[in-house]
N, C-alpha and C. Protein backbone atom coordinates (compact mmCIF):
# COMPACT_ATOMS: atom_id res chain seq x y z
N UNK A 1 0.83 -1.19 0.00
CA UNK A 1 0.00 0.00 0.00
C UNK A 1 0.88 1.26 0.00
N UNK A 2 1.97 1.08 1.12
CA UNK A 2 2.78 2.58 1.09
C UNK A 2 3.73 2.52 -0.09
N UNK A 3 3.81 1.51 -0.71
CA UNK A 3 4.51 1.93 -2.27
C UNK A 3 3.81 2.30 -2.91
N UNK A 4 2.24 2.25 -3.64
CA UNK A 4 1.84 2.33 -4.41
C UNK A 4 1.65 3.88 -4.17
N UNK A 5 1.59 4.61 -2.94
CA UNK A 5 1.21 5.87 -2.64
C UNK A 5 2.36 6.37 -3.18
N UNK A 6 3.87 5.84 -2.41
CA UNK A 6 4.86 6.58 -2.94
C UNK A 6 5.16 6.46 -4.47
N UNK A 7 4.52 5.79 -5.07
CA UNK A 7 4.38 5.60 -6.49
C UNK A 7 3.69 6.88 -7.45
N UNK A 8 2.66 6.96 -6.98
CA UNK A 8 1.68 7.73 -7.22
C UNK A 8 2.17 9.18 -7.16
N UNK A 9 2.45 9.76 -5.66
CA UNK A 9 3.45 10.32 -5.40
C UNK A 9 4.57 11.40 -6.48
N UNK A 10 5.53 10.32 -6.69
CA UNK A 10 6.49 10.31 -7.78
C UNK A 10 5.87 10.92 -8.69
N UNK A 11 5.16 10.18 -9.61
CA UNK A 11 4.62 10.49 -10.63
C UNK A 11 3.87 12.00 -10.90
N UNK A 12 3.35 11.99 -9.72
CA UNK A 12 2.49 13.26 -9.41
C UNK A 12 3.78 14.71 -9.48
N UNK A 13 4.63 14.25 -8.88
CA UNK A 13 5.62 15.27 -8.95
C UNK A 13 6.06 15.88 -10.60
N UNK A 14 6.44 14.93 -10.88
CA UNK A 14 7.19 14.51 -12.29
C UNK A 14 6.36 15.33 -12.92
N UNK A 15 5.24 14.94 -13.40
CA UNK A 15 4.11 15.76 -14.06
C UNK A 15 4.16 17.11 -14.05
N UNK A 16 3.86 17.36 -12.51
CA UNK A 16 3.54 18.83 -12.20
C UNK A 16 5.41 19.69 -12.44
N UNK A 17 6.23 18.81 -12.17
CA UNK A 17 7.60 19.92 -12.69
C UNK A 17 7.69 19.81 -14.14
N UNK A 18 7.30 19.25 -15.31
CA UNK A 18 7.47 19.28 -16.58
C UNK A 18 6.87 21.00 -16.90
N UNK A 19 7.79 21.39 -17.73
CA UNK A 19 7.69 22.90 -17.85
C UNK A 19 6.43 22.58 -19.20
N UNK A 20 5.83 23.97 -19.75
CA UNK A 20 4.67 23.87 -20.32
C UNK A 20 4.80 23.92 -21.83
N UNK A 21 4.75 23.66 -22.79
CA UNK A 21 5.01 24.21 -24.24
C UNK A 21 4.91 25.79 -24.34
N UNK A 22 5.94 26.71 -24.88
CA UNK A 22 6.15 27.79 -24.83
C UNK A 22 5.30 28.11 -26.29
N UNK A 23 4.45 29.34 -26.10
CA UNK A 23 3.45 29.44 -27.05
C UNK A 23 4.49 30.83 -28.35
N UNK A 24 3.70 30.90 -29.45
CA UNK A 24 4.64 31.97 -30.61
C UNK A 24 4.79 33.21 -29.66
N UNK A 25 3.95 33.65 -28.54
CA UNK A 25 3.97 35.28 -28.64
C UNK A 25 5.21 35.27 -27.22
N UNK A 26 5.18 34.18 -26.51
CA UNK A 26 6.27 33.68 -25.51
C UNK A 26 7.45 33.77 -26.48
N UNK A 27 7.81 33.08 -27.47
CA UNK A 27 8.95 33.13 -28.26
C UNK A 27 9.50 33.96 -28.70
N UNK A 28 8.82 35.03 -29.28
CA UNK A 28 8.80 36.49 -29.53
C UNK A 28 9.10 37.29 -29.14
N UNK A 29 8.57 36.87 -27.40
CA UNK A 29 9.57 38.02 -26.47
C UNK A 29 10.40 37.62 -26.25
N UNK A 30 10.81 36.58 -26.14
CA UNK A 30 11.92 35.53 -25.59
C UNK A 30 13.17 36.33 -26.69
N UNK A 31 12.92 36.43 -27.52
CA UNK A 31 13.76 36.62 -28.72
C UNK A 31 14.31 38.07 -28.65
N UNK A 32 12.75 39.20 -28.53
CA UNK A 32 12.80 40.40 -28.09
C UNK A 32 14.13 40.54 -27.35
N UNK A 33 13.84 39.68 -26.01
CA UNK A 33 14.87 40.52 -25.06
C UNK A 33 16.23 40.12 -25.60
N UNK A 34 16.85 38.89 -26.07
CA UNK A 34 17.89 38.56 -26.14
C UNK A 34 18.48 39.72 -27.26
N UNK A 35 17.47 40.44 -28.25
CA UNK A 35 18.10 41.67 -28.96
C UNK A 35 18.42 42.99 -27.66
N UNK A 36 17.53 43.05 -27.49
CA UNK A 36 17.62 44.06 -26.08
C UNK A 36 19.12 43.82 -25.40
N UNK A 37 19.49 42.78 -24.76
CA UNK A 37 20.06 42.27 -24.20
C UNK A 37 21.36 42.21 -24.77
N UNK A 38 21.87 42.78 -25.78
CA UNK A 38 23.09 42.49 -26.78
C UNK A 38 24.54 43.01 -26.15
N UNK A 39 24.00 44.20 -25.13
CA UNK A 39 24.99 44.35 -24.70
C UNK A 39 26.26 43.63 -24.22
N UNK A 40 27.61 44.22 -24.72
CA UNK A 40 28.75 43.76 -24.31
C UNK A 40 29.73 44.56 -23.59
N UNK A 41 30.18 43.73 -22.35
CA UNK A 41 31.30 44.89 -21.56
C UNK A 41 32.29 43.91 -21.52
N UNK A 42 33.55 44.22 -21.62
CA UNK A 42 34.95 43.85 -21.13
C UNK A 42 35.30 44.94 -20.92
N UNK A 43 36.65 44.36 -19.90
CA UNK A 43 38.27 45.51 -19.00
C UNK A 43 39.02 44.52 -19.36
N UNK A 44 39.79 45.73 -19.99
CA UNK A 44 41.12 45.48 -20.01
C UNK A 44 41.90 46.29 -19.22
N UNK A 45 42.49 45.73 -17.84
CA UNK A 45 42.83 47.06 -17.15
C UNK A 45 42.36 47.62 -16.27
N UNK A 46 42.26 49.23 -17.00
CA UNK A 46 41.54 49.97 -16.03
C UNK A 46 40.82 50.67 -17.72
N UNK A 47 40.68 49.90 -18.53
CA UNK A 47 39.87 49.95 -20.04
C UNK A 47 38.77 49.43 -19.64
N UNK A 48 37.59 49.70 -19.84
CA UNK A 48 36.13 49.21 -20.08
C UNK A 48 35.71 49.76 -21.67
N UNK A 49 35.44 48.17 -22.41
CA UNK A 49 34.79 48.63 -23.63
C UNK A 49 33.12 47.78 -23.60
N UNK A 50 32.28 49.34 -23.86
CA UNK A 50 30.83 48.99 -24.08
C UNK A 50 30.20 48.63 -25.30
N UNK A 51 29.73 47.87 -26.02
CA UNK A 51 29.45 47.45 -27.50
C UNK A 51 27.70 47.60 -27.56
N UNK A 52 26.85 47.92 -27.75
CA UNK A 52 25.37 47.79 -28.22
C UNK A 52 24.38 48.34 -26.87
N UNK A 53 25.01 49.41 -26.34
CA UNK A 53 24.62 50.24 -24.86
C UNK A 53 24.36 51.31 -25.45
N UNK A 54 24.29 52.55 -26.57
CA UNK A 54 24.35 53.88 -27.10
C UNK A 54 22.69 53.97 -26.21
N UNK A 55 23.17 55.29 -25.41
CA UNK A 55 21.74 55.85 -24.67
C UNK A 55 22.25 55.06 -23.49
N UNK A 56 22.60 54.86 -23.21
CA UNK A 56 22.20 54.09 -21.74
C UNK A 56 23.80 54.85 -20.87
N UNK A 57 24.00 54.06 -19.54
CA UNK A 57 24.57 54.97 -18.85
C UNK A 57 25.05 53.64 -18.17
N UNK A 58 26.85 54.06 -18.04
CA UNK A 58 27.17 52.88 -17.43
C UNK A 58 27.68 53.33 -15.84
N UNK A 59 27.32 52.16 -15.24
CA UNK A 59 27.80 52.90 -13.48
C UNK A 59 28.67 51.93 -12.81
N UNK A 60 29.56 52.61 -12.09
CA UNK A 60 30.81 51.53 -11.59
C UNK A 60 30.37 52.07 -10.03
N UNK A 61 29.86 50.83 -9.58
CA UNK A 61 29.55 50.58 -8.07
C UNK A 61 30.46 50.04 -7.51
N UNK A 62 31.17 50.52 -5.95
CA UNK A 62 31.90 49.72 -5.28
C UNK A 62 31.28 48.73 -4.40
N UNK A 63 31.96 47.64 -4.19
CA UNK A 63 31.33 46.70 -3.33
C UNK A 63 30.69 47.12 -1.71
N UNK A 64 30.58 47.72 -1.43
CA UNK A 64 30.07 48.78 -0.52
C UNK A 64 28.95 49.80 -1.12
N UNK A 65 28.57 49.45 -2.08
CA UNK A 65 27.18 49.92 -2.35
C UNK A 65 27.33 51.56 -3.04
N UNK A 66 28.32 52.20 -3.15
CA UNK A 66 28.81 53.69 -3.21
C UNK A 66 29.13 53.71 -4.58
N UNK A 67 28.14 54.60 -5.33
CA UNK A 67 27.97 54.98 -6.87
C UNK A 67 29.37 56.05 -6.99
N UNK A 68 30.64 55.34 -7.77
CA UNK A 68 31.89 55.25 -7.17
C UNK A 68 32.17 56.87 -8.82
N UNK A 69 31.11 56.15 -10.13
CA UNK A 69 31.42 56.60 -11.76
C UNK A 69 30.25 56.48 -12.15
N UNK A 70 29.90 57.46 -13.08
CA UNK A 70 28.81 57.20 -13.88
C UNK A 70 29.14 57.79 -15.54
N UNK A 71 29.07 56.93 -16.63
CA UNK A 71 29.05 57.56 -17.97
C UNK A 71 28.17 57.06 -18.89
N UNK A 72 27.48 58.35 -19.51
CA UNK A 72 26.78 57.95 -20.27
C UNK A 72 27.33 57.57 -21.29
N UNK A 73 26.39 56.52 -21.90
CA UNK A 73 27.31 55.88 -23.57
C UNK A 73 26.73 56.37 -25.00
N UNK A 74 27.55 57.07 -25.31
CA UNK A 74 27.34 58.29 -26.38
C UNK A 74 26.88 57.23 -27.82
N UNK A 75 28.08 56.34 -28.12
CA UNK A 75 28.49 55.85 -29.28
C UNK A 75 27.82 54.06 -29.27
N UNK A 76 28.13 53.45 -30.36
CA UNK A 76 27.15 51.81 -30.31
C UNK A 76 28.56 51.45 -29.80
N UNK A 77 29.86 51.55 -30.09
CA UNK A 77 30.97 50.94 -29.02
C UNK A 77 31.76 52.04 -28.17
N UNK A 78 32.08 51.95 -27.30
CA UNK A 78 32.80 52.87 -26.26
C UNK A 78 33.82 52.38 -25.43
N UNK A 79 34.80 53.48 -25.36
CA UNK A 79 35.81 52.82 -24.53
C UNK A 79 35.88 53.95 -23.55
N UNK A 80 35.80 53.62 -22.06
CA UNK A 80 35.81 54.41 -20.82
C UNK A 80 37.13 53.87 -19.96
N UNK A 81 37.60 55.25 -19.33
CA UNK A 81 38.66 54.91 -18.82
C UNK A 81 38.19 54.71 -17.79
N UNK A 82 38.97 54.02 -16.41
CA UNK A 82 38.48 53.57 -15.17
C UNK A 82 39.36 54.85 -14.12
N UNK A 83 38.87 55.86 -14.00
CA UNK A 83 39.79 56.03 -12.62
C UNK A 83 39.27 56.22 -11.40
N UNK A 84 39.54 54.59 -11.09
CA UNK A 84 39.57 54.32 -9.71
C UNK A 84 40.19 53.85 -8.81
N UNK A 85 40.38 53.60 -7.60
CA UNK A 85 41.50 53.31 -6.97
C UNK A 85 41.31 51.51 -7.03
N UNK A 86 42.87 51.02 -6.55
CA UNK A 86 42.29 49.30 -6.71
C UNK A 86 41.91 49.11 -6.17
N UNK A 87 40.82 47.39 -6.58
CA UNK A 87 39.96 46.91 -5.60
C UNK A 87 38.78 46.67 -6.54
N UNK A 88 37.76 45.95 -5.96
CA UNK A 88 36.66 45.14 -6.78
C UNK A 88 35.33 45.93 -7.38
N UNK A 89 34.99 46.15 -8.02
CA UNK A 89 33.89 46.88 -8.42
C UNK A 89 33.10 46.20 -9.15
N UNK A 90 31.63 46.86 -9.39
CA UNK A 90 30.65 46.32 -9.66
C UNK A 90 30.30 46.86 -11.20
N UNK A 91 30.20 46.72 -12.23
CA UNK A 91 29.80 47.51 -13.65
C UNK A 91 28.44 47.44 -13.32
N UNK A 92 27.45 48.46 -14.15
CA UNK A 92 26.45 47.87 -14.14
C UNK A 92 25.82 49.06 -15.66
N UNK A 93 25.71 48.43 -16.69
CA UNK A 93 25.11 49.14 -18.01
C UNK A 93 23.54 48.53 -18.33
N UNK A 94 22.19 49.13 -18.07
CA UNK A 94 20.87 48.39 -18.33
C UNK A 94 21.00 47.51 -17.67
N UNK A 95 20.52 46.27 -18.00
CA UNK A 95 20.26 44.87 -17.24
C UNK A 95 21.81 43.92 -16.87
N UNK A 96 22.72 44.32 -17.69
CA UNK A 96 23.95 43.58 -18.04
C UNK A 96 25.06 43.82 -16.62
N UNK A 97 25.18 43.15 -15.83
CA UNK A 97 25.89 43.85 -14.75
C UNK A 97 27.63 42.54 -14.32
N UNK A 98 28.36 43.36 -14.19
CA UNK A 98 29.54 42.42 -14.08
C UNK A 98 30.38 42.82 -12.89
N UNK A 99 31.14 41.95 -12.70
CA UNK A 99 31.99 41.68 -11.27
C UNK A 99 33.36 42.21 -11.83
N UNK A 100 34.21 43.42 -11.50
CA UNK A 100 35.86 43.28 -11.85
C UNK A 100 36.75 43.90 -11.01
N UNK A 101 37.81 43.51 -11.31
CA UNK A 101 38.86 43.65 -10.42
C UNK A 101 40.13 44.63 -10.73
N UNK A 102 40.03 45.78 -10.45
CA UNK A 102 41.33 47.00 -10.93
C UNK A 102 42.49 46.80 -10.38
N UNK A 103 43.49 46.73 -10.88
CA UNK A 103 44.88 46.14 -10.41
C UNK A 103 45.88 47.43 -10.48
């Protein structure tokens, strides 16, 4: 008897975690954002280059929460200089946000 429950059980789980068929207008946005989303940042350094950010505004947070830089991004690629002292900082351009380390 207590297998067939834990049987049942199982199954019941299984079911209910299977994700749902993603419908066209789900796909669409799905797709949407990943254009949205194009942005690219690398450092080289104390170099930060921004690629597909034009309009937007990039901000270098210190790990302590303290809005350390802020530049807006003029151009579709940009190169910003870093001057900050060393130590770990936070990028953060739109949704795209990264972890780096100034040496």
């Amino acid at each position: 008897m207590t297998k067939k429950i834990l049987k049942f059980a199982f199954v019941g789980l299984l079911v209910t975690a299977m994700p749902a068929a993603a419908s066209a207008s789900e796909m669409a946005f799905a797709a949407t954002e990943q254009v949205e989303d194009a942005v690219d940042v690398s450092v080289d350094k104390q170099t930060v280059s921004v690629t597909g950010a034009q309009g937007q505004t990039l901000e270098v947070v210190s790990l302590t929460g303290r809005l350390v830089m802020s530049v807006k991004i003029d151009s579709p690629a940009q190169r910003v200089e870093l001057n900050v002292p060393k130590g770990c900082y936070i990028l953060k351009v739109g949704k795209v946000v990264r972890k780096i380390q100034v040496r």
